[in-house]
Protein backbone atom coordinates (compact mmCIF):
# COMPACT_ATOMS: atom_id res chain seq x y z
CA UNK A 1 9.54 5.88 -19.48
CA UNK A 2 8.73 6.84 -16.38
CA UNK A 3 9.85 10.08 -14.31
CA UNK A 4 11.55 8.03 -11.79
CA UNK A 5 13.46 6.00 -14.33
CA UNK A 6 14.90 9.54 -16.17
CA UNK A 7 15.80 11.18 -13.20
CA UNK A 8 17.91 8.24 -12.06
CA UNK A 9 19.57 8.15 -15.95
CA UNK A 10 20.10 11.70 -15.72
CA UNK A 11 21.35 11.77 -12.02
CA UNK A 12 23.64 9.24 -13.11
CA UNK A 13 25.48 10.28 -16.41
CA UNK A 14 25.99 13.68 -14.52
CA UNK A 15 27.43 11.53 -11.37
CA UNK A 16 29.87 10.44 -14.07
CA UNK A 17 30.71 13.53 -15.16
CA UNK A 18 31.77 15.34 -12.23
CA UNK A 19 35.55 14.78 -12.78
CA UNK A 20 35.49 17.45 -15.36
CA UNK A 21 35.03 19.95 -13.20
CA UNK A 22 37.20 20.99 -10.28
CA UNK A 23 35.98 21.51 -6.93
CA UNK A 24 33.90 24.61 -7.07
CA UNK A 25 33.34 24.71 -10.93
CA UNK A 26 29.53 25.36 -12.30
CA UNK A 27 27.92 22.52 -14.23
CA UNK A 28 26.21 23.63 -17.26
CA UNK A 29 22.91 25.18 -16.83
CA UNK A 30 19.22 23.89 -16.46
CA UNK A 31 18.16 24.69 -20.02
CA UNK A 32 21.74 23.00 -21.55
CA UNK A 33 21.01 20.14 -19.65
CA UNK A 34 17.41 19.81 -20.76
CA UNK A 35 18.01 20.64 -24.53
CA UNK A 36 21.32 18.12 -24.32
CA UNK A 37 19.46 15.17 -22.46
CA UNK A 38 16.32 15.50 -24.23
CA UNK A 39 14.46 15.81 -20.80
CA UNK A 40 11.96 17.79 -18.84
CA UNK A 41 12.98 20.91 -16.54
CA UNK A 42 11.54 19.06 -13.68
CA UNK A 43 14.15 15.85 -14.76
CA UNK A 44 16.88 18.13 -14.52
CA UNK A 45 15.87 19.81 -11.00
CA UNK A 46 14.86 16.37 -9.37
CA UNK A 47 18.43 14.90 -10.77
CA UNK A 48 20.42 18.14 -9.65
CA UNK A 49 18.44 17.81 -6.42
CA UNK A 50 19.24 13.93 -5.73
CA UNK A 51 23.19 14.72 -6.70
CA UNK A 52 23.31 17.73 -3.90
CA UNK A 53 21.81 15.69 -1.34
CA UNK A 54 24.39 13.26 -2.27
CA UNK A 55 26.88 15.32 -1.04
CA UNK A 56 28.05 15.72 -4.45
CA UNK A 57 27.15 19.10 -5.75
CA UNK A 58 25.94 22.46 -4.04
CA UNK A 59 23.11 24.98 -5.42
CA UNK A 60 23.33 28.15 -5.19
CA UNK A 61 19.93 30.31 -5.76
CA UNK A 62 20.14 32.43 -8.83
CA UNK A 63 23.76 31.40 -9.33
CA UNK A 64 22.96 27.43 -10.66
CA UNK A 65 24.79 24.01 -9.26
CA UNK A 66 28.31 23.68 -8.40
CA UNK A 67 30.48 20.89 -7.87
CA UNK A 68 31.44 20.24 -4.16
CA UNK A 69 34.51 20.54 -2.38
CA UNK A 70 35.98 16.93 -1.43
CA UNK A 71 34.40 15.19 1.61
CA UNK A 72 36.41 14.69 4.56
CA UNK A 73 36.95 10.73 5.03
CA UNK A 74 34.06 9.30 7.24
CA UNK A 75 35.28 8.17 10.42
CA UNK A 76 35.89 4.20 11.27
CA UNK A 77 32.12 2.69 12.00
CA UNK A 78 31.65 1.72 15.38
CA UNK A 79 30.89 -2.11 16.76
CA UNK A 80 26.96 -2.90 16.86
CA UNK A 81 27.53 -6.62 17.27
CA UNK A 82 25.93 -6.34 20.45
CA UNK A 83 22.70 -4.95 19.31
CA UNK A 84 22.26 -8.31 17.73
CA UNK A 85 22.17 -9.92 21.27
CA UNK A 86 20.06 -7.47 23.00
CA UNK A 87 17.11 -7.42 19.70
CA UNK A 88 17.25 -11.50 20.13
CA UNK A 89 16.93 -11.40 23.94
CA UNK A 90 13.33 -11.70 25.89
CA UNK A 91 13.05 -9.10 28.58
CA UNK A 92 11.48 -11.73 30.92
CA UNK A 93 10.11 -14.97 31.28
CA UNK A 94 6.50 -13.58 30.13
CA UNK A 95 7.54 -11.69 27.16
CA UNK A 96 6.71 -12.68 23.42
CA UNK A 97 9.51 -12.57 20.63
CA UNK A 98 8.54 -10.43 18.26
CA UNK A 99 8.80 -10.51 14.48
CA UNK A 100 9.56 -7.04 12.65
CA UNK A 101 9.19 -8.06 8.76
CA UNK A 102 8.66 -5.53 6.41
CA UNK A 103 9.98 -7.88 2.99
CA UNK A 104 6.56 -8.35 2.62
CA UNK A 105 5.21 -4.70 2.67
CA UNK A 106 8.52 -3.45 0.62
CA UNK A 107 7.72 -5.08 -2.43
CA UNK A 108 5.40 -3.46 -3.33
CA UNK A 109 6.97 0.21 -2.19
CA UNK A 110 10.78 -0.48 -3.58
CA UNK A 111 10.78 0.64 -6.78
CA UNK A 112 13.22 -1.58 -9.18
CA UNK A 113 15.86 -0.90 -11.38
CA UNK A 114 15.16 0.99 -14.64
CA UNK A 115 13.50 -0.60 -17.17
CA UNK A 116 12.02 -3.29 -15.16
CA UNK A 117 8.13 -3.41 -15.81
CA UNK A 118 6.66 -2.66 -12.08
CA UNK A 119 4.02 -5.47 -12.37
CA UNK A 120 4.43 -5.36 -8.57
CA UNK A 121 3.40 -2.01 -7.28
CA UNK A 122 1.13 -1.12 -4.90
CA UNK A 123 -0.15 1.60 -5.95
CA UNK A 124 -2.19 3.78 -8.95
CA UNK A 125 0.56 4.27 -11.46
CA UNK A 126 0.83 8.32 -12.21
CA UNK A 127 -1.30 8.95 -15.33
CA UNK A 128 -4.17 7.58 -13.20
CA UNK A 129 -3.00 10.20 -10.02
CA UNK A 130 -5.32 13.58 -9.99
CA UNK A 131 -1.57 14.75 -9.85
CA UNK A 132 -3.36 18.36 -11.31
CA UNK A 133 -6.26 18.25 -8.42
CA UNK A 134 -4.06 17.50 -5.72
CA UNK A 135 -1.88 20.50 -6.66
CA UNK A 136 -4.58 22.87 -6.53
CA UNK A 137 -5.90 21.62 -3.63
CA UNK A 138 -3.03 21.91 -1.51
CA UNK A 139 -2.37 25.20 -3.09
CA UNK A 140 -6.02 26.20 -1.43
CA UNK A 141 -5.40 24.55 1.99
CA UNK A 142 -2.02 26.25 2.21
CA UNK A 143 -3.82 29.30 2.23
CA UNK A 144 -6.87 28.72 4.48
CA UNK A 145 -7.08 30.91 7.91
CA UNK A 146 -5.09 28.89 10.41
CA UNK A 147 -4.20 25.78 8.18
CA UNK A 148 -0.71 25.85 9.64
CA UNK A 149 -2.64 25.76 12.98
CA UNK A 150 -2.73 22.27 15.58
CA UNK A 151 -5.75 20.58 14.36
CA UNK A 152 -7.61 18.73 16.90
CA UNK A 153 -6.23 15.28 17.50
CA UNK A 154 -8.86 13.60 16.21
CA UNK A 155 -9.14 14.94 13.03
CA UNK A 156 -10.57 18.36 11.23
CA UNK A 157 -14.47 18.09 12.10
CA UNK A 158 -15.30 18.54 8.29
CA UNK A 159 -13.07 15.53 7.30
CA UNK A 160 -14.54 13.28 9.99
CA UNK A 161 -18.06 14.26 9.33
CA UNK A 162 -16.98 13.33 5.57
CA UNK A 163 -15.48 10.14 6.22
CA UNK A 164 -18.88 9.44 7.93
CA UNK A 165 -21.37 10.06 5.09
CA UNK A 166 -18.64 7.82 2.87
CA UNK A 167 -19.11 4.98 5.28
CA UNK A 168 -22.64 5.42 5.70
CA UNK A 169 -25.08 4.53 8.39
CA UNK A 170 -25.89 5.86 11.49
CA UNK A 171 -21.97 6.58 11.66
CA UNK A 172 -21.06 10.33 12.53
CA UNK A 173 -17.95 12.63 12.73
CA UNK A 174 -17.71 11.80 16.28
CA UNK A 175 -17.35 8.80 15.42
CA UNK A 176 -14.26 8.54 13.35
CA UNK A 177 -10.42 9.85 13.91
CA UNK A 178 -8.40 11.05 10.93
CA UNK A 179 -5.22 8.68 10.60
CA UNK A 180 -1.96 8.90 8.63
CA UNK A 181 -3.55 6.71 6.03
CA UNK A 182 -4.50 3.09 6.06
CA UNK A 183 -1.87 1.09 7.45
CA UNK A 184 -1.09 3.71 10.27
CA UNK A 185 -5.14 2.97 11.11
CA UNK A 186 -4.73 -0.71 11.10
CA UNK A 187 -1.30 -0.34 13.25
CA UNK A 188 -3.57 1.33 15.72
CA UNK A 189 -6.32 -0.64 15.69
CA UNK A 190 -4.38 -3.54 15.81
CA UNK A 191 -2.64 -2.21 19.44
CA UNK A 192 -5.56 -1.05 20.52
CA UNK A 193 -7.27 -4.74 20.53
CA UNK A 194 -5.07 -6.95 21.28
CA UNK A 195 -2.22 -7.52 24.10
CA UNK A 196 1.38 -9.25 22.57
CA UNK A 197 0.91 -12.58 22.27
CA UNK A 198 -2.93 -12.76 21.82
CA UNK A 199 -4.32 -14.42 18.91
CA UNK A 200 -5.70 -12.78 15.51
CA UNK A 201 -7.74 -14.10 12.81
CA UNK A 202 -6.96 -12.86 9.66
CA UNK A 203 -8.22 -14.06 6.12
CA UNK A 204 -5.76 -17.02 4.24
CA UNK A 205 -4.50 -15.34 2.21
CA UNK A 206 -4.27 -11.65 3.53
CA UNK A 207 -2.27 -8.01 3.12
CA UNK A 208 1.11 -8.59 3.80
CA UNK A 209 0.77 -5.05 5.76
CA UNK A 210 -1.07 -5.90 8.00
CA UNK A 211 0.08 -9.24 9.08
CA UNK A 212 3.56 -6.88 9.54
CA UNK A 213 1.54 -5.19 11.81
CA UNK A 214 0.24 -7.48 13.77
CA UNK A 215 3.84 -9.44 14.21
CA UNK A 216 5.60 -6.27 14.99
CA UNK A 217 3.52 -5.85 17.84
CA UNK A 218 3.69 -9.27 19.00
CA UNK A 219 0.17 -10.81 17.91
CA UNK A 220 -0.07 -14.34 16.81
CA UNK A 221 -1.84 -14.43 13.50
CA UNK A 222 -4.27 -17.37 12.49
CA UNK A 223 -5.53 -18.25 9.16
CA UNK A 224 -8.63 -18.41 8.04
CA UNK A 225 -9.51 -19.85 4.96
CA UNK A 226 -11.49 -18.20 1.72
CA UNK A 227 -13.11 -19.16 -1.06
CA UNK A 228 -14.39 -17.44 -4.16
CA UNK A 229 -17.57 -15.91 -1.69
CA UNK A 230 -15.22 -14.86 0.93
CA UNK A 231 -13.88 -15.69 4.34
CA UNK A 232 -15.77 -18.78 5.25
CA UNK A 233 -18.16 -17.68 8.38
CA UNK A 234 -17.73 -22.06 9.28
CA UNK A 235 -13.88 -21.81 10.07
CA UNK A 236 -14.22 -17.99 11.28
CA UNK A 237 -16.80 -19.55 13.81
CA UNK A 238 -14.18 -22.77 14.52
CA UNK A 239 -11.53 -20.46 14.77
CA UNK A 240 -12.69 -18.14 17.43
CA UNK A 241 -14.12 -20.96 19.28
CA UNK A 242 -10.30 -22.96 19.30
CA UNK A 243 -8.32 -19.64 19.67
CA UNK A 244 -9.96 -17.28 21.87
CA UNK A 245 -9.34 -14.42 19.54
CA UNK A 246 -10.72 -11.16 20.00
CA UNK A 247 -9.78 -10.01 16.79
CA UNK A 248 -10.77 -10.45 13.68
CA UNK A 249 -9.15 -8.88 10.30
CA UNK A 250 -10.98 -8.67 6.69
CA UNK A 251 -11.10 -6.88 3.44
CA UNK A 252 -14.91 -7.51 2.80
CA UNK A 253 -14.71 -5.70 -0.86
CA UNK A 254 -12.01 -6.47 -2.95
CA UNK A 255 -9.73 -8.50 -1.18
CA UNK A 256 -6.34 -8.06 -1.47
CA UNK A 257 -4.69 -10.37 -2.81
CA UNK A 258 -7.50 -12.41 -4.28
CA UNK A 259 -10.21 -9.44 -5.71
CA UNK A 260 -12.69 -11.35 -3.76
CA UNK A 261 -16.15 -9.47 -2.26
CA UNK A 262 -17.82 -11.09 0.74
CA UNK A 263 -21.12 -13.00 -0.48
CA UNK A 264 -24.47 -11.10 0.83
CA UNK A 265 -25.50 -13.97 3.06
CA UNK A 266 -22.09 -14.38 4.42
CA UNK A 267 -21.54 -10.97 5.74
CA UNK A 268 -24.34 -10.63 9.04
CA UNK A 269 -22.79 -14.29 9.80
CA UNK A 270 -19.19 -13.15 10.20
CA UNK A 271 -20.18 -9.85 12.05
CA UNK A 272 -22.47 -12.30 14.24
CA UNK A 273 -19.59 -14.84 14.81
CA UNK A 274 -17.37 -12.07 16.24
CA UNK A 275 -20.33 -10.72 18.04
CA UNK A 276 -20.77 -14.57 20.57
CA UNK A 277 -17.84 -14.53 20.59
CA UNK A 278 -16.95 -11.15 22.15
CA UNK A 279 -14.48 -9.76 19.79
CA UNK A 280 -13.97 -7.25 17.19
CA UNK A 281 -14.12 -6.72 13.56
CA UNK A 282 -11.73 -4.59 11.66
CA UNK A 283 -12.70 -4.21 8.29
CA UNK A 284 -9.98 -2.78 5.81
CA UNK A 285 -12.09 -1.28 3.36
CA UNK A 286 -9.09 -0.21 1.46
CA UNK A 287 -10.80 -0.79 -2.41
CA UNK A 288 -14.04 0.79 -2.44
CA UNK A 289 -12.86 3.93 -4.40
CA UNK A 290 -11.06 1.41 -7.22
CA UNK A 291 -14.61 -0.13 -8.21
CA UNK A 292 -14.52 -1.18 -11.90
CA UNK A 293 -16.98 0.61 -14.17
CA UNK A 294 -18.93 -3.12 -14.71
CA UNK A 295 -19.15 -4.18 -11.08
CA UNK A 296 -22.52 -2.99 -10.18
CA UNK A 297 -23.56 -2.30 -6.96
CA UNK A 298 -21.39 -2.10 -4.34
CA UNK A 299 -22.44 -4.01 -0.92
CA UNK A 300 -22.39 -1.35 1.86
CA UNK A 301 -19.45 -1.68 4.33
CA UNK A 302 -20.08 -4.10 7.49
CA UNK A 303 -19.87 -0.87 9.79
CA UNK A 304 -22.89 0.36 7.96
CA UNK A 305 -25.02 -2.06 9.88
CA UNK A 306 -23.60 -2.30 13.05
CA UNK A 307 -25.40 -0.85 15.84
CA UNK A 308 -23.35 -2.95 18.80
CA UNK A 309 -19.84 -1.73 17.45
CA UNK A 310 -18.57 -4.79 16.66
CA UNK A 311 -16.81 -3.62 13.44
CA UNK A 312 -13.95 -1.04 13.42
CA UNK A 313 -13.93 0.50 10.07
CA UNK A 314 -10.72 1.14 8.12
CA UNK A 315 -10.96 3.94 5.38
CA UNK A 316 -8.36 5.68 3.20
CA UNK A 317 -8.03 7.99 0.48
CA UNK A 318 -4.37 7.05 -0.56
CA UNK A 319 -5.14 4.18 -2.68
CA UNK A 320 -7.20 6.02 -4.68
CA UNK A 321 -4.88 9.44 -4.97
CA UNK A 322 -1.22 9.40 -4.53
CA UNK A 323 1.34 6.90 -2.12
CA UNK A 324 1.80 10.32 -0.28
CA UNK A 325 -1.07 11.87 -0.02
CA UNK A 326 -1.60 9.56 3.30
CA UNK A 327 -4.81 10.46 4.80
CA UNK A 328 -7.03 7.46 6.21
CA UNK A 329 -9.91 7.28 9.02
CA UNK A 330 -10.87 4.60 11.84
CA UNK A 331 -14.79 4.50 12.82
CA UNK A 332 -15.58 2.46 15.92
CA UNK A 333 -18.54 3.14 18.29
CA UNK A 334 -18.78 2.56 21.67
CA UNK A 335 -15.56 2.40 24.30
CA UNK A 336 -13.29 1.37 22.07
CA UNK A 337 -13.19 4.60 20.15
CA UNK A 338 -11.34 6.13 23.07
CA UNK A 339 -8.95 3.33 23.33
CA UNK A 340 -8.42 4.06 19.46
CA UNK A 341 -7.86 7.44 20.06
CA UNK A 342 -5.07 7.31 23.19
CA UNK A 343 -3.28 5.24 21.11
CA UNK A 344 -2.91 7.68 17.99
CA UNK A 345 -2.06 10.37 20.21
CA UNK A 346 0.31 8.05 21.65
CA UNK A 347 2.54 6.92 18.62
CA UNK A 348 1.75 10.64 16.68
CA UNK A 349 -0.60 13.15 18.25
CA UNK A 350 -1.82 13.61 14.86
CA UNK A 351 -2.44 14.17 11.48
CA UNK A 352 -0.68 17.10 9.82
CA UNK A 353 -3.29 19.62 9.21
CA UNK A 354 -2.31 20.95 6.36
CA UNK A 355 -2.62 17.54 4.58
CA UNK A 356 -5.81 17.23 6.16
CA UNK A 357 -7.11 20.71 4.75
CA UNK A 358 -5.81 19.41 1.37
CA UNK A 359 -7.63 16.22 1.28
CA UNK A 360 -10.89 18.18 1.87
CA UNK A 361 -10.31 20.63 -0.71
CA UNK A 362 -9.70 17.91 -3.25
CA UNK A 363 -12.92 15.59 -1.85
CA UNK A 364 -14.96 18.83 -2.04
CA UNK A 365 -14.03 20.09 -5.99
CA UNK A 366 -16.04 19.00 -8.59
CA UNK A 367 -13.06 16.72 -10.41
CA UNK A 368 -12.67 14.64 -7.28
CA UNK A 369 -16.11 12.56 -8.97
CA UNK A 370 -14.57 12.84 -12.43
CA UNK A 371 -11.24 11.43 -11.30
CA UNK A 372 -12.98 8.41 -9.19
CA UNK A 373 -15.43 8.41 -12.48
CA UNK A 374 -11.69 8.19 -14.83
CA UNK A 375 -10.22 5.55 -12.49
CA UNK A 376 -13.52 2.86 -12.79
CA UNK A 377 -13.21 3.04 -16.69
CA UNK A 378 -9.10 3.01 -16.43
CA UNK A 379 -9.03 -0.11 -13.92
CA UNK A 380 -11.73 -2.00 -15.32
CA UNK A 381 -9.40 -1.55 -19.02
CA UNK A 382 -6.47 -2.90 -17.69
CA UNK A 383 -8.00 -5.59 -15.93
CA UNK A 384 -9.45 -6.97 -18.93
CA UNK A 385 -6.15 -6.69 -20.43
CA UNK A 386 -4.37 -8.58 -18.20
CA UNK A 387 -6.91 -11.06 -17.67
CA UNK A 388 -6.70 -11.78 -21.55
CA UNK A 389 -3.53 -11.56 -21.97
CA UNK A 390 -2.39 -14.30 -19.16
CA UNK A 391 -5.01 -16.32 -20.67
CA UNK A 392 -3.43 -16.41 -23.75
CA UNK A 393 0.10 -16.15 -23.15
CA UNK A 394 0.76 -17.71 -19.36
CA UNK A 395 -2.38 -20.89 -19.94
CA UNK A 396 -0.34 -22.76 -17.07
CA UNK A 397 -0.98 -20.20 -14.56
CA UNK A 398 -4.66 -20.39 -12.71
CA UNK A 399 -6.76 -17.10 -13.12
CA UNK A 400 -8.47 -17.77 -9.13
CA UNK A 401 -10.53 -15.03 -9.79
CA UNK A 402 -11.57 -12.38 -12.24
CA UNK A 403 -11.97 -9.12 -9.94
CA UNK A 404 -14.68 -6.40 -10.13
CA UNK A 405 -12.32 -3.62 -8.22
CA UNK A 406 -9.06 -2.99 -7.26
CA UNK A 407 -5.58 -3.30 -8.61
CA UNK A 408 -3.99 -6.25 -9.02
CA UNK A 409 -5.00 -10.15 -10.12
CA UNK A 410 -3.99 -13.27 -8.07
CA UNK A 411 -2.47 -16.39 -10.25
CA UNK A 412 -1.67 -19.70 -9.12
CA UNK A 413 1.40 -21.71 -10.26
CA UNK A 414 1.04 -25.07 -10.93
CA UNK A 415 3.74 -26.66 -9.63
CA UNK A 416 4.22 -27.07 -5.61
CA UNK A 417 4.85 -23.31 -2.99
CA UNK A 418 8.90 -24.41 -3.43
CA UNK A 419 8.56 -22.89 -7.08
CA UNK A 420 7.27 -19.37 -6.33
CA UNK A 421 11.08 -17.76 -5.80
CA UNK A 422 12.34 -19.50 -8.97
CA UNK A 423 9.81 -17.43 -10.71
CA UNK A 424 9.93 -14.49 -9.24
CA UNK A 425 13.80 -14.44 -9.96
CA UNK A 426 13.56 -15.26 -13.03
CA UNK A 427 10.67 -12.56 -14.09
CA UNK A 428 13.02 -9.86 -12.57
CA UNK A 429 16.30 -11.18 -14.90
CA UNK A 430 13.44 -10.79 -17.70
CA UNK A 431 12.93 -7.15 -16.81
CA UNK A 432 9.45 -7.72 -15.25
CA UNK A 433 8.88 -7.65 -11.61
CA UNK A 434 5.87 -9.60 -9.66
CA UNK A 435 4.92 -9.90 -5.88
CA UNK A 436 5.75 -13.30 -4.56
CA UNK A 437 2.42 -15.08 -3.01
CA UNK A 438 4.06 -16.32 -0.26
CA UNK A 439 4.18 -13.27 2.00
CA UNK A 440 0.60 -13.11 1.64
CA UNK A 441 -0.05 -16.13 3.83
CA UNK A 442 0.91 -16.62 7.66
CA UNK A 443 1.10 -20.58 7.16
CA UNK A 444 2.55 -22.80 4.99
CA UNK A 445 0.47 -21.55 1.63
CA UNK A 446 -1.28 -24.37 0.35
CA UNK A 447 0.50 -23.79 -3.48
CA UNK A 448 2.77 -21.15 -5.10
CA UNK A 449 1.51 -17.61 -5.86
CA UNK A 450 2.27 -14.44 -7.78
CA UNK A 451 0.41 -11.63 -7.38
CA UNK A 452 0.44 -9.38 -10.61
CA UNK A 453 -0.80 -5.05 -10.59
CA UNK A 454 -2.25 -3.83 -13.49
CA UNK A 455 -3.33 -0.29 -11.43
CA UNK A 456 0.72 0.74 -11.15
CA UNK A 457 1.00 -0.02 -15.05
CA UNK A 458 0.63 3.20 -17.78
CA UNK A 459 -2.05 0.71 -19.95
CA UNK A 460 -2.80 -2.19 -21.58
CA UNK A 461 0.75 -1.70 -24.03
CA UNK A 462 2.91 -2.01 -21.34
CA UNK A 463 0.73 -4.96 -19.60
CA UNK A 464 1.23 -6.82 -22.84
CA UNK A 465 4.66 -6.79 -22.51
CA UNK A 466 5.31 -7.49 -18.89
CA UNK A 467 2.93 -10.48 -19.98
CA UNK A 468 5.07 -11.27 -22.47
CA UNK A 469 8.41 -10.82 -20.29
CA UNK A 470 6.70 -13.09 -17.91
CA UNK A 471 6.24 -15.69 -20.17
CA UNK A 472 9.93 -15.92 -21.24
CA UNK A 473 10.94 -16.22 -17.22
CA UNK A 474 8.05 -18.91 -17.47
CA UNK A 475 10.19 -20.51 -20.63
CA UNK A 476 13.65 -20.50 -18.75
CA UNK A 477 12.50 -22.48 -15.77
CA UNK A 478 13.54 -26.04 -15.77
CA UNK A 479 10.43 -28.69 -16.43
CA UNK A 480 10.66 -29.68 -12.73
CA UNK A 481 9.79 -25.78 -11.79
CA UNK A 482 6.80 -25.27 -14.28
């Protein structure tokens, strides 16, 4: 089970236990509660914890947890009706409506109700976290000379300089800012390209992220479509010639959703496509660090060969660490890097420095190769789980494409797009919970999707039986939905 899933049990029997005691009386201690619950100390201070900022209990240092005194009735909620006038309204006859979506994004980041296998996640599920490495390192950044200090708004020179050498190149430190993490990079990038109501090409189908991203700041994003090699350079070229676009959004290696990597004699094409026609590339290399142990060589990123600065490189070391430890990097040459860089100072002056020290202490330790070195074998295992196991179990659904890296596998239904949210329904009523495909298109999707992740899974047990829980969803659907 996981931690999550015991602290809300535990949180909750105590939540109904509360009445015993009268305002003011002690609940029973940390180690009752541990040896009666059958949990961890850490259970028992994260469910104590959640219950106090509840408003339900009060701690007292030394002394233990208390129950609270009653809480004064909250006062009568005001009216916002009229917000719902004002966040519908243009400001003027020039400006562009803007769509702020997250259902796409939150999917993956809401965690569901216990017991539900999280076959939707977005990220590396905790036994594959260097939970240990990240501890130490933090414990060593909190005590370098001035880590508590400003850092410079670009980034610690050491990180940058490191984020360089990862990228490869002719790229240097100058040449990249430190971001809160990936999406925060392509949120800049994104505002730093493109006016509201200016076209972007993005790949069909694409992060549902960063299609948020682009809505929520008023961009108009246009589909591109793939096939198994990639974005196809033939449309890319049609579709900056019919839109005018300036922007152009990919995930080269590892494409999320799809597990796609951009054919060799695709990729100068697509950087020279942007190139006539004067616009940008931002490539989300978001995957690199989740490389199966089997996949070979990796291609180098786009930004590797890129002289003219047509690509804007997106790098981040949270898909490969922890949801929290959120530290990314943007590389651009050329102008644009300053337009990057007023706009991050802009929306947050910058990264914490303290989380910055820590992400160099753990890139710099000798496990930081043996955890990327654990995760290859670990991905590339449950891959080939879940690849056999949908193979066996779900034959109906279509296996697009057997990935090399990354996290998650993209399956087609075989029944028309309108059959997606049946599924998806029904999965979650069979305690298993999937990403729907359809946020991961900005059209009509040409057929329904589910996208499944077997990196936020413990192994290939637990896979197995999501599988299985899957196919029982699959079974209650009427004929006309299957």
């Amino acid at each position: 089970m996981h931690e999550r899933s015991s602290v809300a049990e535990l949180a909750k029997s105590l939540r109904g236990e509360l009445d015993r005691y009268s305002p003011g009386g002690k609940l029973p201690s940390s180690r009752t509660l541990v040896e009666r619950f059958r949990v961890s100390p850490v259970t028992v201070s994260r469910a104590i914890a959640q219950l106090a900022a509840e408003g339900l209990v009060v701690t007292r240092p030394g002394a233990g947890a208390f129950r609270a005194e009653a809480r004064t009735p909250l006062p009568d909620p005001g009216d916002t009706s009229w917000q719902e006038v004002t966040l519908s309204s243009d400001s003027g006859p020039e400006a562009v409506p803007r769509t702020v979506d997250a259902s796409g994004v939150l999917v993956t980041l809401s965690a569901p109700p216990p017991g539900v296998i999280e076959f939707n996640g977005g990220y590396l599920h905790p036994s594959l976290q260097p939970e240990r490495a990240m501890a130490a390192a933090l414990a060593r950044a909190g005590r370098r000379p001035g880590a508590w200090d400003r850092p410079p708004t670009c980034g610690l020179a050491e990180l940058r300089a490191w984020f360089a050498r990862e990228i490869g190149g002719t790229l240097t430190g100058p040449d990249v800012l430190v971001t809160a993490g990936g999406q925060s990079a392509l949120a800049t990038a994104l505002r730093a390209l493109a006016p509201p109501g200016a076209p972007v090409l993005v790949e069909s189908p694409t992060y549902p992220g960063m299609l948020a991203v682009a809505r929520a700041t008023g961009l108009r994003p246009v589909p591109v479509p793939m096939d198994a090699d990639g974005v196809r350079p033939d449309l890319l070229e049609a579709a900056f010639r019919a839109t005018g676009a300036k922007v152009f959004v990919c995930q080269p290696l590892f494409q999320n959703p799809t597990g796609v990597v951009l054919a060799p004699e695709r990729r100068e094409r697509v950087v020279r496509a942007a190139r006539k026609a004067g616009a940008f590339v931002v490539e989300d290399d978001f995957a690199r660090h989740l490389v199966h142990h089997d996949a070979g060589p990796l291609p180098e990123p786009l930004a590797a060969h890129d002289p003219d600065g047509v690509v804007i490189h997106v790098r981040s070391l949270t898909k490969a660490t922890s949801p929290s430890l959120r530290v990314g990097a943007l590389a651009a040459r050329g102008p644009v890097r300053e337009r990057l860089r007023a706009i991050q100072v802009v929306d947050s002056f910058f990264v914490p420095r303290p989380l910055q020290e820590a992400a160099l202490e753990l890139v710099g330790a000798p496990s930081w190769d043996r955890h990327l070195r654990a995760v290859s074998a670990e991905l590339g295992s449950r891959r080939t789980a879940v690849t056999a196991a949908v193979r066996t179990r779900l034959p109906e659904l279509t296996l697009t494409h057997v990935p090399s890296g990354g996290g998650s596998v993209w399956l087609r239904l075989p029944g028309p797009a309108a059959d997606e949210p049946a599924l998806v329904s029904a999965a979650l009523r069979a305690g298993v919970a999937v990403a729907p495909g359809s946020p991961y298109h900005c059209a009509e999707p040409p057929a329904g999707h589910i996208r499944l992740s077997y990196a936020a899974l413990s192994g290939p047990a637990e896979i197995a039986e999501g599988v299985r829980r899957l196919r029982a969803a699959w079974d209650e659907l009427p004929p006309s939905g299957r």
